[in-house]
PDB file of N, CA and C in Angstrom:
ATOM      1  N   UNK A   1       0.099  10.695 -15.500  1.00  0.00           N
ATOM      2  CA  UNK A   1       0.466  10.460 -14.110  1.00  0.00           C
ATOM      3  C   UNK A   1       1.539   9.389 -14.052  1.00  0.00           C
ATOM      4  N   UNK A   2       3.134   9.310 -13.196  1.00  0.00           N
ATOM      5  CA  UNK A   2       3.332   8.229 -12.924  1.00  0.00           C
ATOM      6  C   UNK A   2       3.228   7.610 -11.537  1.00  0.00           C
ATOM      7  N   UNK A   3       3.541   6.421 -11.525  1.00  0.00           N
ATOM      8  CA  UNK A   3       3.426   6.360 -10.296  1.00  0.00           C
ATOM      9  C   UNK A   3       4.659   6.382  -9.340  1.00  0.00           C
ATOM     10  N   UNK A   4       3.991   6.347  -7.924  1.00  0.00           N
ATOM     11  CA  UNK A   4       4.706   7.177  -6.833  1.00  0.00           C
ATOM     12  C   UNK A   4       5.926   6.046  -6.304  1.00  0.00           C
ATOM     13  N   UNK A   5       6.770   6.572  -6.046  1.00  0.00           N
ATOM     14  CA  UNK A   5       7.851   5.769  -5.644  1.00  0.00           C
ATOM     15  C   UNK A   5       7.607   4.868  -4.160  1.00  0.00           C
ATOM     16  N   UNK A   6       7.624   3.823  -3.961  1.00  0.00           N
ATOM     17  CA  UNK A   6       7.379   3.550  -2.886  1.00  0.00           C
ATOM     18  C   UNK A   6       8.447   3.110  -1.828  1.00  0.00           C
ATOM     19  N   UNK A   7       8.246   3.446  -0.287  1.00  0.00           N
ATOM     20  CA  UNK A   7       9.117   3.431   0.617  1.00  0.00           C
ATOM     21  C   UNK A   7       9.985   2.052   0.641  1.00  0.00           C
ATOM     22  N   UNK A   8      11.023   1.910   0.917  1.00  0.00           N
ATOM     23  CA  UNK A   8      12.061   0.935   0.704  1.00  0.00           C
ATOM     24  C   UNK A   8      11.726   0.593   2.786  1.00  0.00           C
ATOM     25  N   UNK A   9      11.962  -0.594   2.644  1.00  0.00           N
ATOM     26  CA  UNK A   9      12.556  -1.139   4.228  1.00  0.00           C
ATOM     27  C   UNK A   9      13.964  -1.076   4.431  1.00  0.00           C
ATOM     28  N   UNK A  10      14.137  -0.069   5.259  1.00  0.00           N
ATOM     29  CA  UNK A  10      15.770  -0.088   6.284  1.00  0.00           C
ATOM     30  C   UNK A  10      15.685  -0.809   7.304  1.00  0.00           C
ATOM     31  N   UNK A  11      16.103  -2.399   7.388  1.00  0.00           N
ATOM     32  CA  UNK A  11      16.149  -3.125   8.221  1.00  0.00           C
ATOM     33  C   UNK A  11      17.537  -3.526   8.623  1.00  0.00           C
ATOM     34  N   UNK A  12      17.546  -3.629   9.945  1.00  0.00           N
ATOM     35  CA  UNK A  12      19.024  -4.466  10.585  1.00  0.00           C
ATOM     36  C   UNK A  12      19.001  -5.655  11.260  1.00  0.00           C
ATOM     37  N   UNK A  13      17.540  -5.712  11.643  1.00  0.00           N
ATOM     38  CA  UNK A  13      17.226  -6.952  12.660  1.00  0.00           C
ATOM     39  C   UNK A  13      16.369  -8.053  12.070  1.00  0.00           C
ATOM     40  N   UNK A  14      15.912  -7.704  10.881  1.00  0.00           N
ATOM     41  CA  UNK A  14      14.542  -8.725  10.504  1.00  0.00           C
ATOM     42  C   UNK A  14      15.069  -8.910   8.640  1.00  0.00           C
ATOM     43  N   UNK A  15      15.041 -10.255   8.761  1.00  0.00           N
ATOM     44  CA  UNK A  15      15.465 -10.321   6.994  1.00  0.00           C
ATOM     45  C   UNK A  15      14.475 -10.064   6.079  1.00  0.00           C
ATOM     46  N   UNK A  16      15.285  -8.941   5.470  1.00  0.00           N
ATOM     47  CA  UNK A  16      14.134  -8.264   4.480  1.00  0.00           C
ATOM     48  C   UNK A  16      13.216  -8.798   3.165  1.00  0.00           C
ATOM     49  N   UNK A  17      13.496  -9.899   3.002  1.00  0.00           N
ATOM     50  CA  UNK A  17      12.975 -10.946   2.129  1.00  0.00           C
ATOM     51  C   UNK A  17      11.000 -11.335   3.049  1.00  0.00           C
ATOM     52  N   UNK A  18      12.170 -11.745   4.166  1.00  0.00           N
ATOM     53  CA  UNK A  18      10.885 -12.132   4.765  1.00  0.00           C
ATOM     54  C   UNK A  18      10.029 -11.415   5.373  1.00  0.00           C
ATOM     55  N   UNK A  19      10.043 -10.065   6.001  1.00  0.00           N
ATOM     56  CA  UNK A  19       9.701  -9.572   6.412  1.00  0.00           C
ATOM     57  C   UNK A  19       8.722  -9.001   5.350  1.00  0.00           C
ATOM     58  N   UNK A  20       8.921  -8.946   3.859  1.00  0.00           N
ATOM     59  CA  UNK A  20       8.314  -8.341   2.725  1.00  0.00           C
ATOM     60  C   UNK A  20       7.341  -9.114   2.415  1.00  0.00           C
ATOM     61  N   UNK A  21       7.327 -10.797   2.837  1.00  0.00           N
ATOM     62  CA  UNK A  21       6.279 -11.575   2.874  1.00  0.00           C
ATOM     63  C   UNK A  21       5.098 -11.752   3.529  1.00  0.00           C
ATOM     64  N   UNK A  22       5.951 -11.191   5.402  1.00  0.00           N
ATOM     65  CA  UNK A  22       4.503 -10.978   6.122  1.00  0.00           C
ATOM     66  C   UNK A  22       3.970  -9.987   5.740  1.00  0.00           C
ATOM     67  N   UNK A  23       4.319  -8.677   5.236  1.00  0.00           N
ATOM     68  CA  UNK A  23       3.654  -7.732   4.717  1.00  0.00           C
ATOM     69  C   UNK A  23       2.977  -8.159   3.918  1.00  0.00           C
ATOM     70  N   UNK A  24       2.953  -8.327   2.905  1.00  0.00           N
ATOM     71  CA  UNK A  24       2.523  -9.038   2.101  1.00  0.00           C
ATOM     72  C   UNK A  24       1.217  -9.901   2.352  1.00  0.00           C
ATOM     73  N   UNK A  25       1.513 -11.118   3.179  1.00  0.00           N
ATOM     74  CA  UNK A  25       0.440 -11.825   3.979  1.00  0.00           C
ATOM     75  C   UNK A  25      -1.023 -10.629   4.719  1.00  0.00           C
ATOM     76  N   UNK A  26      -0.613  -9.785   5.164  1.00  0.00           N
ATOM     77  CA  UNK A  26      -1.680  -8.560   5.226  1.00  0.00           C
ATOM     78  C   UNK A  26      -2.117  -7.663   4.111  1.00  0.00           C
ATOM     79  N   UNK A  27      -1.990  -7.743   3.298  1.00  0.00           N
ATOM     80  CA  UNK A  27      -2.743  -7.452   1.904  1.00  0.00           C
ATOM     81  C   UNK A  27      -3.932  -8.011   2.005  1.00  0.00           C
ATOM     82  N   UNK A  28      -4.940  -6.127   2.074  1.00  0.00           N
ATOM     83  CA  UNK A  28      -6.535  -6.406   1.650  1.00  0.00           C
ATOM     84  C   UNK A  28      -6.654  -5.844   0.833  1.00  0.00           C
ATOM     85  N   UNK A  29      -7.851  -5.836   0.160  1.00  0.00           N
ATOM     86  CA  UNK A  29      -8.384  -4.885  -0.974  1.00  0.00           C
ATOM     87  C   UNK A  29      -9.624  -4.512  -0.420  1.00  0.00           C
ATOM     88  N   UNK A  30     -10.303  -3.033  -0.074  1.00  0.00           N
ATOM     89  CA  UNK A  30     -11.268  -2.763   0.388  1.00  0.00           C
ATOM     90  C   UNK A  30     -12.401  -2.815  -0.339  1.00  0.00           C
ATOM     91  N   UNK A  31     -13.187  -3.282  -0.389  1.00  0.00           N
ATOM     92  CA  UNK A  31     -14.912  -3.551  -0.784  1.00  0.00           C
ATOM     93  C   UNK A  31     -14.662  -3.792  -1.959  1.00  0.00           C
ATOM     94  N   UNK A  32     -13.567  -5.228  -2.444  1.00  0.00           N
ATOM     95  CA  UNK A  32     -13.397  -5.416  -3.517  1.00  0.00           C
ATOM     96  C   UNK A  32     -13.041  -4.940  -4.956  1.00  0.00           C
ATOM     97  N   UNK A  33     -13.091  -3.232  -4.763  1.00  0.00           N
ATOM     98  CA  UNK A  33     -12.340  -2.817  -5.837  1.00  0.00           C
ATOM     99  C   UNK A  33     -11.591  -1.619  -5.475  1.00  0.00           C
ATOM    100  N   UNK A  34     -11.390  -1.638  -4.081  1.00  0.00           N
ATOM    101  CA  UNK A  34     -10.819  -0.007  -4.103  1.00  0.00           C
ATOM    102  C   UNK A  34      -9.048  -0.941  -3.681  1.00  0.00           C
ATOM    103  N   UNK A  35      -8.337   0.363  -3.335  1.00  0.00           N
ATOM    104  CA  UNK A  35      -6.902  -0.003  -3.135  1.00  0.00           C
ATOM    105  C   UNK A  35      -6.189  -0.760  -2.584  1.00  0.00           C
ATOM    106  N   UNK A  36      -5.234  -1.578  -2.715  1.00  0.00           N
ATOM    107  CA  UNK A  36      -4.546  -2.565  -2.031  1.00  0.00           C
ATOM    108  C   UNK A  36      -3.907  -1.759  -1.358  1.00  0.00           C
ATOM    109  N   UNK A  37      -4.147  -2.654   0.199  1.00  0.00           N
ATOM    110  CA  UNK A  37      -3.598  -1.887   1.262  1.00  0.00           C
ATOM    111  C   UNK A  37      -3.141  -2.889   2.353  1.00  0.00           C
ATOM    112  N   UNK A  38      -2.385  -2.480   3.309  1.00  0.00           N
ATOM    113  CA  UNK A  38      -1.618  -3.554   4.091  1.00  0.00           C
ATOM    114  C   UNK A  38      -2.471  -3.148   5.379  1.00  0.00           C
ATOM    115  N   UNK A  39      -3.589  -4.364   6.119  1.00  0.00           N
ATOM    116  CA  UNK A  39      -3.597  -4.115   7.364  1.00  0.00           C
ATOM    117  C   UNK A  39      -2.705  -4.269   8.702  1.00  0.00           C
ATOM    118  N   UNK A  40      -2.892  -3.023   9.230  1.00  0.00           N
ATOM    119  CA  UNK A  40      -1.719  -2.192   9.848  1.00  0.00           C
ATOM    120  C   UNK A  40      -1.438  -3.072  10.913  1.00  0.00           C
ATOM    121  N   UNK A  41      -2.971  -3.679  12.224  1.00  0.00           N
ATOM    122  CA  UNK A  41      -2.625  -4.368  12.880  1.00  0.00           C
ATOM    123  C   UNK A  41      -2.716  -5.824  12.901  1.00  0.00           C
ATOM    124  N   UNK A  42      -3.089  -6.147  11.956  1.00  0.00           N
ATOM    125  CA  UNK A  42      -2.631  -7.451  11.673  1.00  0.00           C
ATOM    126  C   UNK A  42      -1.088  -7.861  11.466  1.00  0.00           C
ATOM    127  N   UNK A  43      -0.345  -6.919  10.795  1.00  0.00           N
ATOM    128  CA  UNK A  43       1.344  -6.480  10.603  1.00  0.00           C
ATOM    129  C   UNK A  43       1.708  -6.747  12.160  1.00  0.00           C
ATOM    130  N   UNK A  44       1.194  -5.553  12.494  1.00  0.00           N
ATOM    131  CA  UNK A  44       1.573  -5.300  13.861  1.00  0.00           C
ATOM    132  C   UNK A  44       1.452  -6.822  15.078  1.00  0.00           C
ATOM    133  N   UNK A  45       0.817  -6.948  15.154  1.00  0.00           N
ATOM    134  CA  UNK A  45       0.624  -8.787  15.786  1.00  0.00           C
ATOM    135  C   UNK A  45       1.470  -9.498  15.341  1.00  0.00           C
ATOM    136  N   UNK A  46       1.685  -9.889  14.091  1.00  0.00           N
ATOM    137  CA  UNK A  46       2.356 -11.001  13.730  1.00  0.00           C
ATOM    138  C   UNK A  46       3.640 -10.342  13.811  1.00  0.00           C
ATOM    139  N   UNK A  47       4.317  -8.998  13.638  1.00  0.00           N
ATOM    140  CA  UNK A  47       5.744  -8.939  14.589  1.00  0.00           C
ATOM    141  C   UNK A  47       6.379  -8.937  15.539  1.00  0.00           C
ATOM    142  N   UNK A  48       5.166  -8.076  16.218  1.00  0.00           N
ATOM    143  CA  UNK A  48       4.842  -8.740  17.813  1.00  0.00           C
ATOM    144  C   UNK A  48       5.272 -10.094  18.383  1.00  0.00           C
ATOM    145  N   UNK A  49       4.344 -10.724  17.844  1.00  0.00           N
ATOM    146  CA  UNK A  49       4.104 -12.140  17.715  1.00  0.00           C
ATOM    147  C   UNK A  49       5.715 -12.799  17.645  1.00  0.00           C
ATOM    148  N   UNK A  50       6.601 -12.617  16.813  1.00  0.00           N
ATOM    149  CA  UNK A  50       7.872 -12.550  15.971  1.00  0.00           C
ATOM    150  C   UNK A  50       8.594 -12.467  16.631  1.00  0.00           C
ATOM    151  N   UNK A  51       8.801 -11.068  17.800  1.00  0.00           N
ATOM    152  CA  UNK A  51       9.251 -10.604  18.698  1.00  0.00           C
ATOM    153  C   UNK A  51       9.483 -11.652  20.201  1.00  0.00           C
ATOM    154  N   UNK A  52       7.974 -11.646  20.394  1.00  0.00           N
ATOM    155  CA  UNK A  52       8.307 -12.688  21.957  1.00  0.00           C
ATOM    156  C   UNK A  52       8.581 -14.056  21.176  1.00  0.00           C
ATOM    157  N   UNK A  53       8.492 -14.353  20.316  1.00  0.00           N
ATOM    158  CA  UNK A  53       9.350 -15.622  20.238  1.00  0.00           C
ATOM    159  C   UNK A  53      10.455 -16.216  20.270  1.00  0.00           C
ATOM    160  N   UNK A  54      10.996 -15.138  20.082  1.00  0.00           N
ATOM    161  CA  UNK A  54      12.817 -14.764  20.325  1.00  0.00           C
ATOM    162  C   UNK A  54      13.135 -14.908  21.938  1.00  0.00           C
ATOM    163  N   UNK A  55      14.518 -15.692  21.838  1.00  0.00           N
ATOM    164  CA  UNK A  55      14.724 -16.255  22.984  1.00  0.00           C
ATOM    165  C   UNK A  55      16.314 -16.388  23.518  1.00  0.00           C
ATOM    166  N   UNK A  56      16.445 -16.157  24.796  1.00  0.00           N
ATOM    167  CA  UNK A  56      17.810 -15.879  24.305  1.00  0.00           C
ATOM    168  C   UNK A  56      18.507 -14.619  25.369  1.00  0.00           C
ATOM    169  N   UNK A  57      19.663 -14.588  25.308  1.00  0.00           N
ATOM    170  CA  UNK A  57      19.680 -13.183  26.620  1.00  0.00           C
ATOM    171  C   UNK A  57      20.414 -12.110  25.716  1.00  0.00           C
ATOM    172  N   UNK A  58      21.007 -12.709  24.287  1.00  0.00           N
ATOM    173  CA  UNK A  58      20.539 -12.105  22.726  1.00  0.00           C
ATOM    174  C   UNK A  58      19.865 -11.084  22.604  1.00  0.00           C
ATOM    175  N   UNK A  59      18.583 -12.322  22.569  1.00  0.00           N
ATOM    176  CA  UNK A  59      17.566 -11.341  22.186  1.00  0.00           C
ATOM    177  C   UNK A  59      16.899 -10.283  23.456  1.00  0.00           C
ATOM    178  N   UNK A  60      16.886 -10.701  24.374  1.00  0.00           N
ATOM    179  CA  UNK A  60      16.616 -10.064  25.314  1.00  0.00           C
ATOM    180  C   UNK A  60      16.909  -8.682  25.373  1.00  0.00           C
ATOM    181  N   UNK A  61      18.422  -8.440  25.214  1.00  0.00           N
ATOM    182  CA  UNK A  61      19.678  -7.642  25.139  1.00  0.00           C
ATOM    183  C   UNK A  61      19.062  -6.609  24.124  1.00  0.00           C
ATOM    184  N   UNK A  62      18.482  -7.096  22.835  1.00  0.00           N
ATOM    185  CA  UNK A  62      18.129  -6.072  21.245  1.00  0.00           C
ATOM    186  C   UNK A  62      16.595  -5.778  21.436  1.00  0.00           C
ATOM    187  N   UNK A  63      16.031  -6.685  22.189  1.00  0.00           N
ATOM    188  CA  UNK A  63      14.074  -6.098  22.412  1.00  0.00           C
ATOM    189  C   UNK A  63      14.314  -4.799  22.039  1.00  0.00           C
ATOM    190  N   UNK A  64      15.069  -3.525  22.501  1.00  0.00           N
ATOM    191  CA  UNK A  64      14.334  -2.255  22.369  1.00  0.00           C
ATOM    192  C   UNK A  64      14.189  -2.300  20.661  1.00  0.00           C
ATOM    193  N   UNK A  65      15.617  -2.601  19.962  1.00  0.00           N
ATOM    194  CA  UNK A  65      16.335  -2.540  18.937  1.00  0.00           C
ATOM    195  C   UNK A  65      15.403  -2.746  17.761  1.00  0.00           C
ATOM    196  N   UNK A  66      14.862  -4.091  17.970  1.00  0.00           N
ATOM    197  CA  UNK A  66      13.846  -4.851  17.827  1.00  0.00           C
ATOM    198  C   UNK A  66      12.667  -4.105  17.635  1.00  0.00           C
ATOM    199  N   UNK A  67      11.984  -3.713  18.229  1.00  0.00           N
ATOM    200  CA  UNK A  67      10.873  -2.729  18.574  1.00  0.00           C
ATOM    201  C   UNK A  67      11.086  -1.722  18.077  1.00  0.00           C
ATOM    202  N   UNK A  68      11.842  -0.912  17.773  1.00  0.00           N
ATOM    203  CA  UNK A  68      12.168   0.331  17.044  1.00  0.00           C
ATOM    204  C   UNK A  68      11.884  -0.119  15.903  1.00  0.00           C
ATOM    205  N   UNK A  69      12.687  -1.313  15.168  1.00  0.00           N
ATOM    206  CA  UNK A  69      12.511  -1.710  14.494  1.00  0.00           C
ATOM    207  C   UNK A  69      11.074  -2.163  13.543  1.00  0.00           C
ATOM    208  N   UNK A  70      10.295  -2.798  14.286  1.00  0.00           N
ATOM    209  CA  UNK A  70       8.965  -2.854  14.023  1.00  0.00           C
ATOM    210  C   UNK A  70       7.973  -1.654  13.989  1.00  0.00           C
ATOM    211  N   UNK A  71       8.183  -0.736  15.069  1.00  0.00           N
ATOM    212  CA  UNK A  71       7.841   0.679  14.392  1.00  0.00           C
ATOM    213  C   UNK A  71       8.356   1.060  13.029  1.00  0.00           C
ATOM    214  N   UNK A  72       8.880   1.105  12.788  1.00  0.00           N
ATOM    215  CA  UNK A  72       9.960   1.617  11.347  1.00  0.00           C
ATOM    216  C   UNK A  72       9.303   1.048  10.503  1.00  0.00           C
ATOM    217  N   UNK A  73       9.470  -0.215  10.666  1.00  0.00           N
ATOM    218  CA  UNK A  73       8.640  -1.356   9.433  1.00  0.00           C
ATOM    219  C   UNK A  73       7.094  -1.126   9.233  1.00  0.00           C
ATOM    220  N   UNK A  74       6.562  -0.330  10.590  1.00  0.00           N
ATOM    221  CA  UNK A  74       4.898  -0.225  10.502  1.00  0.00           C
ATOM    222  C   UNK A  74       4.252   1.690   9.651  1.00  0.00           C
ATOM    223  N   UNK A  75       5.697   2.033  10.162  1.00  0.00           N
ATOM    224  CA  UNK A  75       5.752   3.636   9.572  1.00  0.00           C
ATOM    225  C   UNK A  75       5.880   3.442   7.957  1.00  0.00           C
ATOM    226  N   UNK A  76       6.565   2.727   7.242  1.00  0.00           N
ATOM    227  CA  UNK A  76       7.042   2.204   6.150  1.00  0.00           C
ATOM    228  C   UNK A  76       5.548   2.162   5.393  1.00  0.00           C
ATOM    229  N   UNK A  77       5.160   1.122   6.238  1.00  0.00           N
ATOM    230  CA  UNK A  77       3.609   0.232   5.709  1.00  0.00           C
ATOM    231  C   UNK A  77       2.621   1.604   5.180  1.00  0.00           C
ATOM    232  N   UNK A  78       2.783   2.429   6.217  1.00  0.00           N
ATOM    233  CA  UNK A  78       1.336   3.097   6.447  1.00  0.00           C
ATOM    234  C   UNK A  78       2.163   4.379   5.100  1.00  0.00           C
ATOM    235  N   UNK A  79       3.275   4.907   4.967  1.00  0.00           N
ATOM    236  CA  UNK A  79       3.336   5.445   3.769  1.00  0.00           C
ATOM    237  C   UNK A  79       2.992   4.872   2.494  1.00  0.00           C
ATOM    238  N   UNK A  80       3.668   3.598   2.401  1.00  0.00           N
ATOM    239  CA  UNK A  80       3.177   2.739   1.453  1.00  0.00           C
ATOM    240  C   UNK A  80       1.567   2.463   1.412  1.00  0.00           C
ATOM    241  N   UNK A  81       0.441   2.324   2.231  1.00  0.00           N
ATOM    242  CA  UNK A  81      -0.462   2.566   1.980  1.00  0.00           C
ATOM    243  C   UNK A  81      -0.972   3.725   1.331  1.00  0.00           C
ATOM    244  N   UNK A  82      -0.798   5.049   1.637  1.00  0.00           N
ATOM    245  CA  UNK A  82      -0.603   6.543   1.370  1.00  0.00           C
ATOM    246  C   UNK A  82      -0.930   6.144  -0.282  1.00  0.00           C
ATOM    247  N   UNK A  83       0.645   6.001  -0.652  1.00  0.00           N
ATOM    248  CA  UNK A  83       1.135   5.716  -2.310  1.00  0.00           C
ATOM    249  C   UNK A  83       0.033   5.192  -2.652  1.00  0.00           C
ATOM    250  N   UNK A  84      -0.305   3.436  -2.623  1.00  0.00           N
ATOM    251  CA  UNK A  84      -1.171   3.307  -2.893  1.00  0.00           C
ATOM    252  C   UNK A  84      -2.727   3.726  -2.987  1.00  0.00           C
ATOM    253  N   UNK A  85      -3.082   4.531  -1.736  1.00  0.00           N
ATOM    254  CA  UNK A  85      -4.619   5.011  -1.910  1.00  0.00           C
ATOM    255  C   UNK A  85      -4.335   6.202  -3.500  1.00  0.00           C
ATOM    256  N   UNK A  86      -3.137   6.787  -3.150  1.00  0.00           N
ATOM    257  CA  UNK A  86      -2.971   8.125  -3.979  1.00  0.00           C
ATOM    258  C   UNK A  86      -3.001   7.212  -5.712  1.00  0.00           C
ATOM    259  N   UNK A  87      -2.436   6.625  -5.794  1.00  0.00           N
ATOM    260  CA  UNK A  87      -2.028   6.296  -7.504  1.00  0.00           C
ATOM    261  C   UNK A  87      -3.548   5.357  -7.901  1.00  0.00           C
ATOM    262  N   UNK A  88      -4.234   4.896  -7.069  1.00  0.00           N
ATOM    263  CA  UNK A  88      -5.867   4.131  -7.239  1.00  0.00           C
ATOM    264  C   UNK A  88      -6.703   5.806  -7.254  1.00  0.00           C
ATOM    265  N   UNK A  89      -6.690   6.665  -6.314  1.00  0.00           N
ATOM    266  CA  UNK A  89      -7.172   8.076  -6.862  1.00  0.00           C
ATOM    267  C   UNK A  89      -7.059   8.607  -8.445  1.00  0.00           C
ATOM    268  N   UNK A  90      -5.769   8.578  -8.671  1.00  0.00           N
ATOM    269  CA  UNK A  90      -5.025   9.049  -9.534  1.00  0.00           C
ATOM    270  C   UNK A  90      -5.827   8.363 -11.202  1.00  0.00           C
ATOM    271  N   UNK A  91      -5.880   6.942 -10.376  1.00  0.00           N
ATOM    272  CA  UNK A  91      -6.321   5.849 -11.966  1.00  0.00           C
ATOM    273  C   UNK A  91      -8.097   6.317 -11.915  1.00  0.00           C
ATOM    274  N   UNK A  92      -8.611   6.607 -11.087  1.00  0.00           N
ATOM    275  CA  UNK A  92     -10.196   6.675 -10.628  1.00  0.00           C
ATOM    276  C   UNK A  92     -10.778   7.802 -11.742  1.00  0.00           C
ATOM    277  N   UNK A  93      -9.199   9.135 -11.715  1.00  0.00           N
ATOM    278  CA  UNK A  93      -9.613  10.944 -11.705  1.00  0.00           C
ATOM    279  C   UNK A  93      -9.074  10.339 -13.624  1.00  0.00           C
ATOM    280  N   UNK A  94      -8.177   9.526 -13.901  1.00  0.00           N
ATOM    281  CA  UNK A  94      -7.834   9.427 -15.309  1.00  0.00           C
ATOM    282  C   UNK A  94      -9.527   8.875 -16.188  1.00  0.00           C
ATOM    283  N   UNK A  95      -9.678   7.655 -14.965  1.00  0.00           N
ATOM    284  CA  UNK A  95     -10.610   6.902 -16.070  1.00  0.00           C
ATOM    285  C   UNK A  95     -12.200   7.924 -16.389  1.00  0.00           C
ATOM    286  N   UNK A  96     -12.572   8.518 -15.001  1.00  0.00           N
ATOM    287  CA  UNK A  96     -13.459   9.652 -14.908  1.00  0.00           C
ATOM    288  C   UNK A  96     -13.620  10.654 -16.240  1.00  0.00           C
ATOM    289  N   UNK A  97     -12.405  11.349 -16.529  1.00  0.00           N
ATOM    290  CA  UNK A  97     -12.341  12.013 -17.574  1.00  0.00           C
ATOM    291  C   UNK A  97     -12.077  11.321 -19.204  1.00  0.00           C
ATOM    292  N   UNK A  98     -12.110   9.846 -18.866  1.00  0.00           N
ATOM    293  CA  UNK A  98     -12.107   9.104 -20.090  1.00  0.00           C
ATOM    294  C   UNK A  98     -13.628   9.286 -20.544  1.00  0.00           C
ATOM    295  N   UNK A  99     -14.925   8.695 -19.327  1.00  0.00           N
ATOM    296  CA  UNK A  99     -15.988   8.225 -19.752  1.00  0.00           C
ATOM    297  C   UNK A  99     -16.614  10.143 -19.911  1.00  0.00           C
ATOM    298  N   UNK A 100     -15.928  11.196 -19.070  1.00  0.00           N
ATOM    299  CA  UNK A 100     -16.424  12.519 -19.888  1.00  0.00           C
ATOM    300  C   UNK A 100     -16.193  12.839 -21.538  1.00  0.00           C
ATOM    301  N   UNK A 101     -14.926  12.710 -21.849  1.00  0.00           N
ATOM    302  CA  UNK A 101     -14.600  12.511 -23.048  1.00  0.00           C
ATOM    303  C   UNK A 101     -15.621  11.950 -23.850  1.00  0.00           C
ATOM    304  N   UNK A 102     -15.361  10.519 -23.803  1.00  0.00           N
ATOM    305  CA  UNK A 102     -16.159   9.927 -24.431  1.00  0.00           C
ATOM    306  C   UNK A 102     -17.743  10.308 -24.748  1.00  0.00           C
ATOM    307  N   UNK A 103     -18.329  10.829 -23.234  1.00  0.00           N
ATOM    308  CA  UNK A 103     -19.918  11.482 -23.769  1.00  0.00           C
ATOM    309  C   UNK A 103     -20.024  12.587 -24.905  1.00  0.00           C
ATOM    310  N   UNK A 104     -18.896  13.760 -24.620  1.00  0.00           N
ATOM    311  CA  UNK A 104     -18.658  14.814 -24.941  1.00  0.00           C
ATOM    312  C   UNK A 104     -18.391  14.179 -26.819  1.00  0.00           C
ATOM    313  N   UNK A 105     -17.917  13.242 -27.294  1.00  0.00           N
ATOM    314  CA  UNK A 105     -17.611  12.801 -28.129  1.00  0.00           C
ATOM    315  C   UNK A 105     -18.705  12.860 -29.312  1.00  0.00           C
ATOM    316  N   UNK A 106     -19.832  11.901 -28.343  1.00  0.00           N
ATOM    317  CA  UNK A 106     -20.621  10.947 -28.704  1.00  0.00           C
ATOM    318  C   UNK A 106     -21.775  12.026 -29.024  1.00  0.00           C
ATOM    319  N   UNK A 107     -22.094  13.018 -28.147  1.00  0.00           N
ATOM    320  CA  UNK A 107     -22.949  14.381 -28.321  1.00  0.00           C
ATOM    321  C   UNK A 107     -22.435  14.947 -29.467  1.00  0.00           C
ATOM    322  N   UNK A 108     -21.055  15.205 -29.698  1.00  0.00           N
ATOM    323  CA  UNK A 108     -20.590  16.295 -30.538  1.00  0.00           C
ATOM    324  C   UNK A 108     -20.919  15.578 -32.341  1.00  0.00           C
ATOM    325  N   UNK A 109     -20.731  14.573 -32.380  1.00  0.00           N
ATOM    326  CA  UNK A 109     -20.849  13.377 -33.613  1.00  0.00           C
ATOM    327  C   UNK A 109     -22.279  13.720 -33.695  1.00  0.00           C
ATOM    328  N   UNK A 110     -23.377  13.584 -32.834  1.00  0.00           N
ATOM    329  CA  UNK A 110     -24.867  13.113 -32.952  1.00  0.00           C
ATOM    330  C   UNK A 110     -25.336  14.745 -33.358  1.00  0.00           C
ATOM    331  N   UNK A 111     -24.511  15.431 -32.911  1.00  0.00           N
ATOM    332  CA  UNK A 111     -25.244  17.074 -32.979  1.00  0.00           C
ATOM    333  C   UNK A 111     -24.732  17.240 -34.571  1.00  0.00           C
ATOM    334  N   UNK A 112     -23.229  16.874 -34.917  1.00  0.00           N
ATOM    335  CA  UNK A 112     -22.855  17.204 -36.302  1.00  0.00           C
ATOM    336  C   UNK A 112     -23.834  16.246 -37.401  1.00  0.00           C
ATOM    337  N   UNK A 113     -23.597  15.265 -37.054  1.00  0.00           N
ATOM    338  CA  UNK A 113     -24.845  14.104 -38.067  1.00  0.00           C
ATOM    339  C   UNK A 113     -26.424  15.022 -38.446  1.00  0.00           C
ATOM    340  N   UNK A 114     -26.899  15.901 -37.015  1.00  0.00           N
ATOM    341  CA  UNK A 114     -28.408  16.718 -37.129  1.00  0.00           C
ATOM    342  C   UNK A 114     -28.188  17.520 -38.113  1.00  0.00           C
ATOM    343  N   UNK A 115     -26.836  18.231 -38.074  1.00  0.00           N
ATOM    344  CA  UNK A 115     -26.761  19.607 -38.913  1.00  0.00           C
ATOM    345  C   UNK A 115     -26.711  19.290 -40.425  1.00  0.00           C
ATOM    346  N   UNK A 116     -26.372  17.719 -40.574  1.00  0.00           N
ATOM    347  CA  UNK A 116     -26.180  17.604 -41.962  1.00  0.00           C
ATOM    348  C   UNK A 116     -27.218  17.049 -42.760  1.00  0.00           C
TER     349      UNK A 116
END
């Protein structure tokens, strides 16, 4: 398996450095061992958040711009979650057929050892 390419940010309004940090800052891991994943509205708040802080007849002027924007960045997230649930599947269905192997191994050795 390799793994899946993940979605790039097309940003015009929000510097993409930082914006990769609040993402970032929403990073959970569910019930401690399943996939790293970005919660969606926690993202969502703190750009929000980001948003009315802007001030200005500027900013006023780009709000929609802005907002499109943060959709985009939240559409981004939730593929990038996708990737991730898929390639933690992916490692789950590899290691699965490791510990079959391995039984299948361990039977086939113990049955040849009887015959001899």
């Amino acid at each position: 398996f390799s793994s899946l390419p993940l979605p790039q940010l097309q940003l015009q309004h929000f510097d993409a450095a930082r914006t990769e940090e609040v993402i970032s800052s929403c990073e959970m891991r569910e019930e401690g061992s399943g996939p790293v994943y970005v919660n969606i509205k926690m993202l969502h708040r703190l750009l929000v958040s980001e948003l009315n802080s802007l001030q200005g007849a500027a900013a006023v002027s780009q709000k929609q711009f802005i907002m499109k924007e943060i959709h985009d960045v939240l559409k981004t997230v939730v593929e990038r979650n996708r990737a991730h649930e898929i390639m933690f599947s992916q490692q789950l269905l590899m290691d699965s057929w490791c510990k079959v192997v391995e039984v299948m191994v361990g039977v086939v050795n113990e049955e040849v050892g009887k015959e001899e």
